[in-house]
PDB file of N, CA and C in Angstrom:
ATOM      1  N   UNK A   1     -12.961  11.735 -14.107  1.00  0.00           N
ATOM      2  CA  UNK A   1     -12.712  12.667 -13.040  1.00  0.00           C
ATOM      3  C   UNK A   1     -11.228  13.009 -13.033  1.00  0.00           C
ATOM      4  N   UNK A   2     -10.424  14.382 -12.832  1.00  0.00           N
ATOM      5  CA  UNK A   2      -9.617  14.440 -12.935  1.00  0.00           C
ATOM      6  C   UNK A   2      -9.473  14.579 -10.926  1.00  0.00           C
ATOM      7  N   UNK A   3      -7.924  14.568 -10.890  1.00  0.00           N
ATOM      8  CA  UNK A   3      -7.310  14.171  -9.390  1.00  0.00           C
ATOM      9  C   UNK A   3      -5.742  15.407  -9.728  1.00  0.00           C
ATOM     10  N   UNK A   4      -6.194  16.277  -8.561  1.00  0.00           N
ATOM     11  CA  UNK A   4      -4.972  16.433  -8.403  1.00  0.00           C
ATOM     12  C   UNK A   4      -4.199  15.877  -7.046  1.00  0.00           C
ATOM     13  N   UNK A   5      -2.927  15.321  -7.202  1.00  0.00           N
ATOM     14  CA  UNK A   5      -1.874  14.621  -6.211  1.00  0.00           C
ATOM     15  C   UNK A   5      -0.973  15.597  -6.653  1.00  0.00           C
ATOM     16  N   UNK A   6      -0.604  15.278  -4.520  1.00  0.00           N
ATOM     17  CA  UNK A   6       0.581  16.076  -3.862  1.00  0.00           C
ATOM     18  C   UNK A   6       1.267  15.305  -3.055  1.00  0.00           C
ATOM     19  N   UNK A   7       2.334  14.997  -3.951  1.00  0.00           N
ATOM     20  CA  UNK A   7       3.585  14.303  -3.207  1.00  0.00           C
ATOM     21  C   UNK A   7       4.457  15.087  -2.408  1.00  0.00           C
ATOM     22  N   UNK A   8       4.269  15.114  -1.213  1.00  0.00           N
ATOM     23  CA  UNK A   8       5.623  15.496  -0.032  1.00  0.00           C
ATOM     24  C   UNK A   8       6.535  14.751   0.053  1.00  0.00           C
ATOM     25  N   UNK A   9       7.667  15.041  -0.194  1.00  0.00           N
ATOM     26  CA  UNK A   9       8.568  14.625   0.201  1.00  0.00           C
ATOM     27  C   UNK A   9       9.457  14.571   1.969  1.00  0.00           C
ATOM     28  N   UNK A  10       9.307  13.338   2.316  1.00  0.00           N
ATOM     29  CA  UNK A  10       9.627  13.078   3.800  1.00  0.00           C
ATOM     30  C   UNK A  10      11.037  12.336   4.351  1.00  0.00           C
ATOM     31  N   UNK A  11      11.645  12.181   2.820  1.00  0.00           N
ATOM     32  CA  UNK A  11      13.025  11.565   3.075  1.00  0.00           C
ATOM     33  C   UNK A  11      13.678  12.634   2.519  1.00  0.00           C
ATOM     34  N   UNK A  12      15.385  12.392   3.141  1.00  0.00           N
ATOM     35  CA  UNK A  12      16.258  12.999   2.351  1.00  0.00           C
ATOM     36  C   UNK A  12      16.885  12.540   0.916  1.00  0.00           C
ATOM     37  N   UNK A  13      17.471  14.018   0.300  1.00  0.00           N
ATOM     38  CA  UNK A  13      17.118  13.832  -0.936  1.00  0.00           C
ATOM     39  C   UNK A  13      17.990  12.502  -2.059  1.00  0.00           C
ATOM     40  N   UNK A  14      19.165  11.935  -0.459  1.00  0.00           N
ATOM     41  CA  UNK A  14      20.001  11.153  -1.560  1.00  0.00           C
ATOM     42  C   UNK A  14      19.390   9.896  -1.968  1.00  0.00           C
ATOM     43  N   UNK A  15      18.021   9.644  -0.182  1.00  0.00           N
ATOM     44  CA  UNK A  15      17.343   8.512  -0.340  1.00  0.00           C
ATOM     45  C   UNK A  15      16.309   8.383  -1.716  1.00  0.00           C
ATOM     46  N   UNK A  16      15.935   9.965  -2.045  1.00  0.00           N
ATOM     47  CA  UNK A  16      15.045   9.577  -2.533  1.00  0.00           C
ATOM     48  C   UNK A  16      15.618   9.359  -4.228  1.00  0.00           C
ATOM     49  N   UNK A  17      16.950  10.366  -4.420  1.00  0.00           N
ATOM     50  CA  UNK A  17      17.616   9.995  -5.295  1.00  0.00           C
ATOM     51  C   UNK A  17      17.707   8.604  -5.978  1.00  0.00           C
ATOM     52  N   UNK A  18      17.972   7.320  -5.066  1.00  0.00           N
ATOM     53  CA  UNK A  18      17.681   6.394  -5.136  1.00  0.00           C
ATOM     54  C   UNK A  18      16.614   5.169  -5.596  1.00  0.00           C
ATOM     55  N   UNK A  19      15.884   5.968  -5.739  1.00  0.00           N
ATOM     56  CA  UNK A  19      14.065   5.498  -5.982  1.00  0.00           C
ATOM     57  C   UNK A  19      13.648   6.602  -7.196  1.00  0.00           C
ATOM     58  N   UNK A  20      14.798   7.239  -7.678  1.00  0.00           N
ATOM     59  CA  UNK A  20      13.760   8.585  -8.370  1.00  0.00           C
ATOM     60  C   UNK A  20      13.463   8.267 -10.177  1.00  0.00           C
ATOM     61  N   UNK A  21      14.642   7.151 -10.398  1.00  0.00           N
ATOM     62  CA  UNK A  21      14.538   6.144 -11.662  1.00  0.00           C
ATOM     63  C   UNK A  21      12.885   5.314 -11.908  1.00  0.00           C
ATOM     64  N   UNK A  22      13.157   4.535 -10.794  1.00  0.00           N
ATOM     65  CA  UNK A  22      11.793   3.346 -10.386  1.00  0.00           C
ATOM     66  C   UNK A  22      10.843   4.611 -10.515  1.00  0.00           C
ATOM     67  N   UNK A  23      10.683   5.959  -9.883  1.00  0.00           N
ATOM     68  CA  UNK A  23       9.239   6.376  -9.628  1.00  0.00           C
ATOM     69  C   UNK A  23       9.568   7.183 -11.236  1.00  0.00           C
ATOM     70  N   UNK A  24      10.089   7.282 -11.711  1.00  0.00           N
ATOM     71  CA  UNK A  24       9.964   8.165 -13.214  1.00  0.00           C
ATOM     72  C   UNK A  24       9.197   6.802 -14.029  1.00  0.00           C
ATOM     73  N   UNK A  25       9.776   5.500 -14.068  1.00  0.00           N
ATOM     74  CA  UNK A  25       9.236   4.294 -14.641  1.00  0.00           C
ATOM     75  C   UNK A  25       8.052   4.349 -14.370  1.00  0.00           C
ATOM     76  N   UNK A  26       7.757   4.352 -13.269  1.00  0.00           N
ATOM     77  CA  UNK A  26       6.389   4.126 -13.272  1.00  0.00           C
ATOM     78  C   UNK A  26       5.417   5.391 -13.053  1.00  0.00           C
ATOM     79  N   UNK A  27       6.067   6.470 -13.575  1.00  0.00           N
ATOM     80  CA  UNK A  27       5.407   7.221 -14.063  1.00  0.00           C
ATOM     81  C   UNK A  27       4.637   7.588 -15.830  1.00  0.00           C
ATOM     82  N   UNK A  28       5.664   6.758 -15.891  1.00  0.00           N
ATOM     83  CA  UNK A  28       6.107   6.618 -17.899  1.00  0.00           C
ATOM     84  C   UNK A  28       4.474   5.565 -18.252  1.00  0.00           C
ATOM     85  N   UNK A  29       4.477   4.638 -16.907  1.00  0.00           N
ATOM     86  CA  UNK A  29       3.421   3.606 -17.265  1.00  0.00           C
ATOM     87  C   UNK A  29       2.154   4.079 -16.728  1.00  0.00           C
ATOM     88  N   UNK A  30       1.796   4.392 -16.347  1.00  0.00           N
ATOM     89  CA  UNK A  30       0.907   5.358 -15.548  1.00  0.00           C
ATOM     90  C   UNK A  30      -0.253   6.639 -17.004  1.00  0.00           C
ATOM     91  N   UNK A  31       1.628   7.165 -17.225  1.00  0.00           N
ATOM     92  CA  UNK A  31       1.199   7.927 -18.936  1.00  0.00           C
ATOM     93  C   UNK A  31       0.573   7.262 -20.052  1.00  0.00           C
ATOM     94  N   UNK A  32       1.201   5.886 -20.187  1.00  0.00           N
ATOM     95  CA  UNK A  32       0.529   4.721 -21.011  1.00  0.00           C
ATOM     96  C   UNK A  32      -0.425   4.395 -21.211  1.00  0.00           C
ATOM     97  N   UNK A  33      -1.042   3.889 -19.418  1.00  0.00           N
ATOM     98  CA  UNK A  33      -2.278   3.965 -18.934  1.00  0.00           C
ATOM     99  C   UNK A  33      -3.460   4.706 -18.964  1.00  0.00           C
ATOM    100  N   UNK A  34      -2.611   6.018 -19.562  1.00  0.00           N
ATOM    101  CA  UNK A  34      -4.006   6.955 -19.802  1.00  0.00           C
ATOM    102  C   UNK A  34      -3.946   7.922 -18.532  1.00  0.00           C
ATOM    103  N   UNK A  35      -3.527   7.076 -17.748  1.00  0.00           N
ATOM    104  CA  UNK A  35      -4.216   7.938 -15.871  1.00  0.00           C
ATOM    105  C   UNK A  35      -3.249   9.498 -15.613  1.00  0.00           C
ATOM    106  N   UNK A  36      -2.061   9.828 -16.398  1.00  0.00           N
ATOM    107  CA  UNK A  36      -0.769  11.028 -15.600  1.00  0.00           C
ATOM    108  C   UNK A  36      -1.156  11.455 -17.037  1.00  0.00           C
ATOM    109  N   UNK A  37      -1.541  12.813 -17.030  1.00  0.00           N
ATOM    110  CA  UNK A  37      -1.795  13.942 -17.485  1.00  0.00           C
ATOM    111  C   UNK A  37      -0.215  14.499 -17.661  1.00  0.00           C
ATOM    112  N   UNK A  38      -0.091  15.168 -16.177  1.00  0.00           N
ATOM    113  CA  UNK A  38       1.620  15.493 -16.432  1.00  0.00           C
ATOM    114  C   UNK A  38       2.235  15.326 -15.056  1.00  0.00           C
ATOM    115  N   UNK A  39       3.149  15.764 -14.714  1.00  0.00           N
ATOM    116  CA  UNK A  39       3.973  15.808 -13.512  1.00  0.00           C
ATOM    117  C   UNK A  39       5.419  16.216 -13.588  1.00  0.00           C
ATOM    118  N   UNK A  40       5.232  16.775 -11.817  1.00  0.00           N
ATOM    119  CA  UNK A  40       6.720  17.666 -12.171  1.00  0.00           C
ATOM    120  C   UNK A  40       7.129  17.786 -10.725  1.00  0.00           C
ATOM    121  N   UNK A  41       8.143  18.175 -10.409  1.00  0.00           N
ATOM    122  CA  UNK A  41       8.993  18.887  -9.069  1.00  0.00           C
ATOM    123  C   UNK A  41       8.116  20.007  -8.794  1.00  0.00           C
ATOM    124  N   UNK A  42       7.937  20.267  -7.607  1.00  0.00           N
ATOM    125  CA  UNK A  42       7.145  21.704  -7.158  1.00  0.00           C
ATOM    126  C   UNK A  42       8.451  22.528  -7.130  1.00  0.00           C
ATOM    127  N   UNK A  43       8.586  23.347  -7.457  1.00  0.00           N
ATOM    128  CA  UNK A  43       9.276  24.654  -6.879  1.00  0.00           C
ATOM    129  C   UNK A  43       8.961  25.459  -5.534  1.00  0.00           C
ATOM    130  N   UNK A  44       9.871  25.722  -4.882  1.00  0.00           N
ATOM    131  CA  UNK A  44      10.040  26.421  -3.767  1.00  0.00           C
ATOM    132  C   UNK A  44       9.372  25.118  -2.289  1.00  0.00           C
ATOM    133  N   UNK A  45       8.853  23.947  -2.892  1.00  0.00           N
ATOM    134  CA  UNK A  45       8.221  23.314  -1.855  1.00  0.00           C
ATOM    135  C   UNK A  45       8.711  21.827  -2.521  1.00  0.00           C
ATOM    136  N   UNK A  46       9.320  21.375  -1.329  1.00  0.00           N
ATOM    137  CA  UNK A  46      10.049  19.944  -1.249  1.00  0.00           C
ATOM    138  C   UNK A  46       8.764  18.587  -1.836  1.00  0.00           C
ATOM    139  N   UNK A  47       8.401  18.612  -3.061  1.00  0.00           N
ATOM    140  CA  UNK A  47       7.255  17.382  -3.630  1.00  0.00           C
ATOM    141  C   UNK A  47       7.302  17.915  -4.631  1.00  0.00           C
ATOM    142  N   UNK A  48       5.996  16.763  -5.176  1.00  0.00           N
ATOM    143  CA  UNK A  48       5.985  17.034  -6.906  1.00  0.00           C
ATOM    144  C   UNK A  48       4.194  17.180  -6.979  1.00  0.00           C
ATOM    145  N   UNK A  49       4.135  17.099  -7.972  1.00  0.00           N
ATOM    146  CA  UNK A  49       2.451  17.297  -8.226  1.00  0.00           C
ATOM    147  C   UNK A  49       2.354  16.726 -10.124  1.00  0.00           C
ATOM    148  N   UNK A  50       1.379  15.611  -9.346  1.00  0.00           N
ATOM    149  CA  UNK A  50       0.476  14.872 -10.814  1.00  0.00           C
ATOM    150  C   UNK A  50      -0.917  15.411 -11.056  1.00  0.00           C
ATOM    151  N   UNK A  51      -1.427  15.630 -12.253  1.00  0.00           N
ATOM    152  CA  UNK A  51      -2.277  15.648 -12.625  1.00  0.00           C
ATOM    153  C   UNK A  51      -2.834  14.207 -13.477  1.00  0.00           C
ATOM    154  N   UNK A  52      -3.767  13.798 -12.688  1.00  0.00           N
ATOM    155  CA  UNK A  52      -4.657  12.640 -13.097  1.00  0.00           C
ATOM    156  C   UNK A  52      -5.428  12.512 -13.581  1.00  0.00           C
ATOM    157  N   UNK A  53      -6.019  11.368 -14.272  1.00  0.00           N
ATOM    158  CA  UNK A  53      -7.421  11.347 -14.532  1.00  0.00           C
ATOM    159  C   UNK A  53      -7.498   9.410 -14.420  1.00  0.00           C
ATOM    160  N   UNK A  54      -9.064   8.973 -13.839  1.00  0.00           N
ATOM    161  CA  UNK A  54      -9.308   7.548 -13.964  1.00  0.00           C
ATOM    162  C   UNK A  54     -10.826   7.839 -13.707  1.00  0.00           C
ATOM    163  N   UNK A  55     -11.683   6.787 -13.998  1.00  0.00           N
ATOM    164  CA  UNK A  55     -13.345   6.844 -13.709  1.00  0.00           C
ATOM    165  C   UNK A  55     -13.485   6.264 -12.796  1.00  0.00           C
ATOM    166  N   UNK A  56     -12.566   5.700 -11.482  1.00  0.00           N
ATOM    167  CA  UNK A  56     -12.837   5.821 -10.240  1.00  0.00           C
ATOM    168  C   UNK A  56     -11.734   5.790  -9.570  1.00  0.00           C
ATOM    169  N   UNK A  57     -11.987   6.483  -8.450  1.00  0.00           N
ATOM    170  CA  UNK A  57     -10.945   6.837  -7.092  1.00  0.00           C
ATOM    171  C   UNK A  57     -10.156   5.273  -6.789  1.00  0.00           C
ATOM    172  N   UNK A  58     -10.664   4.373  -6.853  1.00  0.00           N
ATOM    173  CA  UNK A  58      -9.820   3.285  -5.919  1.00  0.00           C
ATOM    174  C   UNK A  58      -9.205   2.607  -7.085  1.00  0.00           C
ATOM    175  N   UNK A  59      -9.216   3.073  -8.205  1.00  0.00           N
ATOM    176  CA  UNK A  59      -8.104   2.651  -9.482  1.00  0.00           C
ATOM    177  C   UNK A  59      -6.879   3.646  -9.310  1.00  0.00           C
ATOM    178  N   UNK A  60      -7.658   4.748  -9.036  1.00  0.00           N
ATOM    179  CA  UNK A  60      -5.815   5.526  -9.023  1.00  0.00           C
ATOM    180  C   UNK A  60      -5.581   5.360  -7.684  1.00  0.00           C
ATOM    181  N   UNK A  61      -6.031   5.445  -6.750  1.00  0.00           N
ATOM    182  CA  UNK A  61      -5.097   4.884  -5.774  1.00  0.00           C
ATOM    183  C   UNK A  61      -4.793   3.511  -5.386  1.00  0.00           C
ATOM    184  N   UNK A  62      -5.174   2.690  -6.150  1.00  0.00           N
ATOM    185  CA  UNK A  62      -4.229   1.546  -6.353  1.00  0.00           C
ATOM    186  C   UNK A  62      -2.963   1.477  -6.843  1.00  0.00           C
ATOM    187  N   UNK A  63      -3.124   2.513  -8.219  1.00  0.00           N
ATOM    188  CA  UNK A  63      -2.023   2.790  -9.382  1.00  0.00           C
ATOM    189  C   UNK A  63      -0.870   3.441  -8.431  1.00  0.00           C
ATOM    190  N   UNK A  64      -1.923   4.433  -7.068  1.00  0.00           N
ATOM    191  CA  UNK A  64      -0.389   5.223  -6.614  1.00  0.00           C
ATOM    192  C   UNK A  64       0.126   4.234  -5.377  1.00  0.00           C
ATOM    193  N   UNK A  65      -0.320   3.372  -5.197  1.00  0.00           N
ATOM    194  CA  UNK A  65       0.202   2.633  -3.759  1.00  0.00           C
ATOM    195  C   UNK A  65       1.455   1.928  -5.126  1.00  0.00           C
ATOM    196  N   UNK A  66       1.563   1.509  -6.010  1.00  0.00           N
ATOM    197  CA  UNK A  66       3.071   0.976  -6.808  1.00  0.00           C
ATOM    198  C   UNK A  66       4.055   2.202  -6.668  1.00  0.00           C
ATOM    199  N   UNK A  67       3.694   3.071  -6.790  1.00  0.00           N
ATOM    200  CA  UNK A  67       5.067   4.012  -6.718  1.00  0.00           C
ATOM    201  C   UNK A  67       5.952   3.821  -5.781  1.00  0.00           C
ATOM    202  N   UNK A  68       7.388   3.663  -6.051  1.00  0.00           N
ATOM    203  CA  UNK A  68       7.982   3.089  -5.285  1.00  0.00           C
ATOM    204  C   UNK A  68       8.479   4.300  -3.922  1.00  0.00           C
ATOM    205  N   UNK A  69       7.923   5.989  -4.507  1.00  0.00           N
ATOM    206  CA  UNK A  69       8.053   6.433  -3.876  1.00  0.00           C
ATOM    207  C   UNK A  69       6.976   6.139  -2.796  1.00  0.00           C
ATOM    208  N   UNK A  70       5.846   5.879  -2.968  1.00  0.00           N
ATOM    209  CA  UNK A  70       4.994   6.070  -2.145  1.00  0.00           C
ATOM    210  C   UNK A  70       4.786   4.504  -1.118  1.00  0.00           C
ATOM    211  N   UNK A  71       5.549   3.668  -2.219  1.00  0.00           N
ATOM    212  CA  UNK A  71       5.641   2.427  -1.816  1.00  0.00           C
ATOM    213  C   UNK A  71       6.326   1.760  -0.171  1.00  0.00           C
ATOM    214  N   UNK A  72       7.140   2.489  -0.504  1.00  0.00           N
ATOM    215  CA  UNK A  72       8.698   2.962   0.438  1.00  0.00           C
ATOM    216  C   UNK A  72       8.749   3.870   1.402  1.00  0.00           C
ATOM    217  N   UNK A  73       7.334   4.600   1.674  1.00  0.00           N
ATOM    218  CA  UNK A  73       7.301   5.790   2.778  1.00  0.00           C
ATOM    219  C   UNK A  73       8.014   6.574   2.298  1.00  0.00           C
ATOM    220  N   UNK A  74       8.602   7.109   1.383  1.00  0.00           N
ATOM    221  CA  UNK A  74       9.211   8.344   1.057  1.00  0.00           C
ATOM    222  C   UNK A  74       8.384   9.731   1.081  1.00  0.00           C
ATOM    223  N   UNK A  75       7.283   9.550   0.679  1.00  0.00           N
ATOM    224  CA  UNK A  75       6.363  10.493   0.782  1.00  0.00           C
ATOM    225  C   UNK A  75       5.176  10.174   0.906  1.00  0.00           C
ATOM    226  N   UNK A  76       4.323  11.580   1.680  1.00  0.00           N
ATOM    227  CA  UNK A  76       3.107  11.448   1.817  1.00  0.00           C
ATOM    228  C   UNK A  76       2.493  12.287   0.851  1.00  0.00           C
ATOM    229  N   UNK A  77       1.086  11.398   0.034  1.00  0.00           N
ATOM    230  CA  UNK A  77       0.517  11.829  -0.713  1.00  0.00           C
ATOM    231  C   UNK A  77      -0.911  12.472  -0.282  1.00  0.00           C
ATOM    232  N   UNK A  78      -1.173  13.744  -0.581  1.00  0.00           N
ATOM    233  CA  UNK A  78      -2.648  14.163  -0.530  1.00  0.00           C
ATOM    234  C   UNK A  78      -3.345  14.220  -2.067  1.00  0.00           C
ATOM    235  N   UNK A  79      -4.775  13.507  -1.990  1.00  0.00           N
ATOM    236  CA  UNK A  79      -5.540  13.525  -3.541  1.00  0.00           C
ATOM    237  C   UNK A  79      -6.412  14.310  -3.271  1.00  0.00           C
ATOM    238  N   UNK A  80      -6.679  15.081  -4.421  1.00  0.00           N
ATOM    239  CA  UNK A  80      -7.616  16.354  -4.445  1.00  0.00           C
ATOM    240  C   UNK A  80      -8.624  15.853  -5.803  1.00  0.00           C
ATOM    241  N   UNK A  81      -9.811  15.665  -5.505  1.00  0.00           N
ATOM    242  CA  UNK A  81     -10.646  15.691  -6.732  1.00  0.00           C
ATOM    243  C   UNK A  81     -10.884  16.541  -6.967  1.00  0.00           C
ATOM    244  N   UNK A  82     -10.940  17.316  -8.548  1.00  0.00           N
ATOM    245  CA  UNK A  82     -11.225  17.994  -9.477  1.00  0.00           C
ATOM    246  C   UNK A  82     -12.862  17.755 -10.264  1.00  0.00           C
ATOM    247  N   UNK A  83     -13.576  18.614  -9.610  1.00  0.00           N
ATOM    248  CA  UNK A  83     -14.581  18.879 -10.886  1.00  0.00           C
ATOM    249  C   UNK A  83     -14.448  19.994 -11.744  1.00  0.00           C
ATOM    250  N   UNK A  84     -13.713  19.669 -12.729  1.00  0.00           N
ATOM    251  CA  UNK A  84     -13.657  20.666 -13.994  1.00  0.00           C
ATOM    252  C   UNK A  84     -15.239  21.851 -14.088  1.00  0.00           C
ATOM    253  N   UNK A  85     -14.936  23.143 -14.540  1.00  0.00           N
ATOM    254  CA  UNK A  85     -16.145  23.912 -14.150  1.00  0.00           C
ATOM    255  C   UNK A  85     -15.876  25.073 -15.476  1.00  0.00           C
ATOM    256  N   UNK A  86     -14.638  25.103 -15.976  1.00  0.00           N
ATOM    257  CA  UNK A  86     -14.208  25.656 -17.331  1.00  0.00           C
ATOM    258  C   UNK A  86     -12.862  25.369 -17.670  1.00  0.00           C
ATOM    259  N   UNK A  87     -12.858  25.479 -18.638  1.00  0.00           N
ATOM    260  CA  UNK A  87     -11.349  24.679 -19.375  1.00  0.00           C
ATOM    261  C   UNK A  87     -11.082  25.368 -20.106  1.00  0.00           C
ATOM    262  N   UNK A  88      -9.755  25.984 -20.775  1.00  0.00           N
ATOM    263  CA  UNK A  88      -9.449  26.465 -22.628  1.00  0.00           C
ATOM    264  C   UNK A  88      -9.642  25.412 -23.157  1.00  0.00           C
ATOM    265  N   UNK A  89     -10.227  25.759 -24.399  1.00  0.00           N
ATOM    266  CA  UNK A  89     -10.280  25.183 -25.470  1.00  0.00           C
ATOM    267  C   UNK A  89      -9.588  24.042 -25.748  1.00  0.00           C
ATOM    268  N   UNK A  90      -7.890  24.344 -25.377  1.00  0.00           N
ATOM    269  CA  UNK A  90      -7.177  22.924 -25.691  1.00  0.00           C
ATOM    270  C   UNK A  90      -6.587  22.136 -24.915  1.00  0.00           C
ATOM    271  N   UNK A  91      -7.239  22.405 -23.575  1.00  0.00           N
ATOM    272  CA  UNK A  91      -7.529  20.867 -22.814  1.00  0.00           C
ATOM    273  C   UNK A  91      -8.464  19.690 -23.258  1.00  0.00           C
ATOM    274  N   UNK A  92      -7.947  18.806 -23.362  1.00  0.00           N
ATOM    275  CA  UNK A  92      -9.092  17.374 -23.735  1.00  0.00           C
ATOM    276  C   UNK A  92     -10.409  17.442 -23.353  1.00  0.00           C
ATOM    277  N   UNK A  93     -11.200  17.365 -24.173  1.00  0.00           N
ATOM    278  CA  UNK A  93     -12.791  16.949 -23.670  1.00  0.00           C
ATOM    279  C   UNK A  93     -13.212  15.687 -22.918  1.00  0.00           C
ATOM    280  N   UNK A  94     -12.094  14.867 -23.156  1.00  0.00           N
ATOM    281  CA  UNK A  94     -12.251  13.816 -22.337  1.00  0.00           C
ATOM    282  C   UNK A  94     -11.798  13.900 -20.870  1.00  0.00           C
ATOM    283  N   UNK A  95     -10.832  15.182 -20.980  1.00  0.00           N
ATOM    284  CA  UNK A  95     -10.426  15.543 -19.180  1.00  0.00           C
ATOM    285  C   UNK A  95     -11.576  16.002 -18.498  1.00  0.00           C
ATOM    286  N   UNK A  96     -11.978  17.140 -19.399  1.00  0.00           N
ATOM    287  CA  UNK A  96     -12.761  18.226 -18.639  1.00  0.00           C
ATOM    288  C   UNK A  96     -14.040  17.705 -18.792  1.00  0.00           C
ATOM    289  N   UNK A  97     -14.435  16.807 -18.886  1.00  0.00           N
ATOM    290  CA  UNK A  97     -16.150  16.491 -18.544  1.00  0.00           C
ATOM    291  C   UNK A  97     -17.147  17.417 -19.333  1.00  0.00           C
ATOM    292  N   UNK A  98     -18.049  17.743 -18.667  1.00  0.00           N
ATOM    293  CA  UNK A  98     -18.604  19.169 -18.858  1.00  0.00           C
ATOM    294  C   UNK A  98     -18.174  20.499 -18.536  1.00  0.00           C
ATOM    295  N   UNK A  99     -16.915  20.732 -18.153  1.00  0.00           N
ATOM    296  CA  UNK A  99     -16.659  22.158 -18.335  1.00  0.00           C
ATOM    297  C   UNK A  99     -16.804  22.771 -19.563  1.00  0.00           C
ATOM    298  N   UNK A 100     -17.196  24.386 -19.342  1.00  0.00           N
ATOM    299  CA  UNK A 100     -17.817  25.375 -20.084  1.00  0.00           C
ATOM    300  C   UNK A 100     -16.170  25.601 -20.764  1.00  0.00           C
ATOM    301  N   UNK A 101     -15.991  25.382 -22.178  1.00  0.00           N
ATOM    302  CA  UNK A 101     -14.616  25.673 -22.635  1.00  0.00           C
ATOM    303  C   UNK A 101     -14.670  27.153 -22.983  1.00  0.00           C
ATOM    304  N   UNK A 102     -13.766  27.965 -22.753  1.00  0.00           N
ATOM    305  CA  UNK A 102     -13.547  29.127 -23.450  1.00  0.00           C
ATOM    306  C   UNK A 102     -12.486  29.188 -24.014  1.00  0.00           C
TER     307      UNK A 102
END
């Protein structure tokens, strides 16, 4: 199942400056893990946004309660499940489930 997460950011930015090493680390492990697709800074809106994948909900949000951002109250996270429904071609078949690839 893929997950999309939306990190808000609820501290200021020197605090979070502070924590933004630790949450890249354990973003790096996360990638390792298989589970972070990608992730990035939102533009124009104060958070970031991961794209996930795990074969059940209470593994990745275990994985996201370590973030030290999320660890720390820095931000509030909303998870969005994804049922894939069509994909290009060169997204993973292992992301997209049964989506119809074009």
């Amino acid at each position: 199942m893929l997950y999309a997460i939306t990190l808000n950011y609820g501290s200021e930015p020197d605090i979070l400056g502070a924590y933004v090493d630790a949450h890249k680390l354990w973003l790096g492990e996360m990638i390792k893990k298989g589970h972070v697709i990608f992730a990035g800074p939102l533009q124009n809106k104060p958070g970031g946004f991961i794209l996930a994948t795990a074969s059940d909900s209470h593994i990745l949000e275990n994985e996201i309660e370590r973030d030290p951002f999320v660890r720390f109250g820095l931000v509030s996270v909303d998870i969005a499940v994804i049922e894939p429904a069509i994909c290009s071609t060169h997204f993973l078949r292992e992301w997209a489930g049964e989506a119809k690839a074009l």
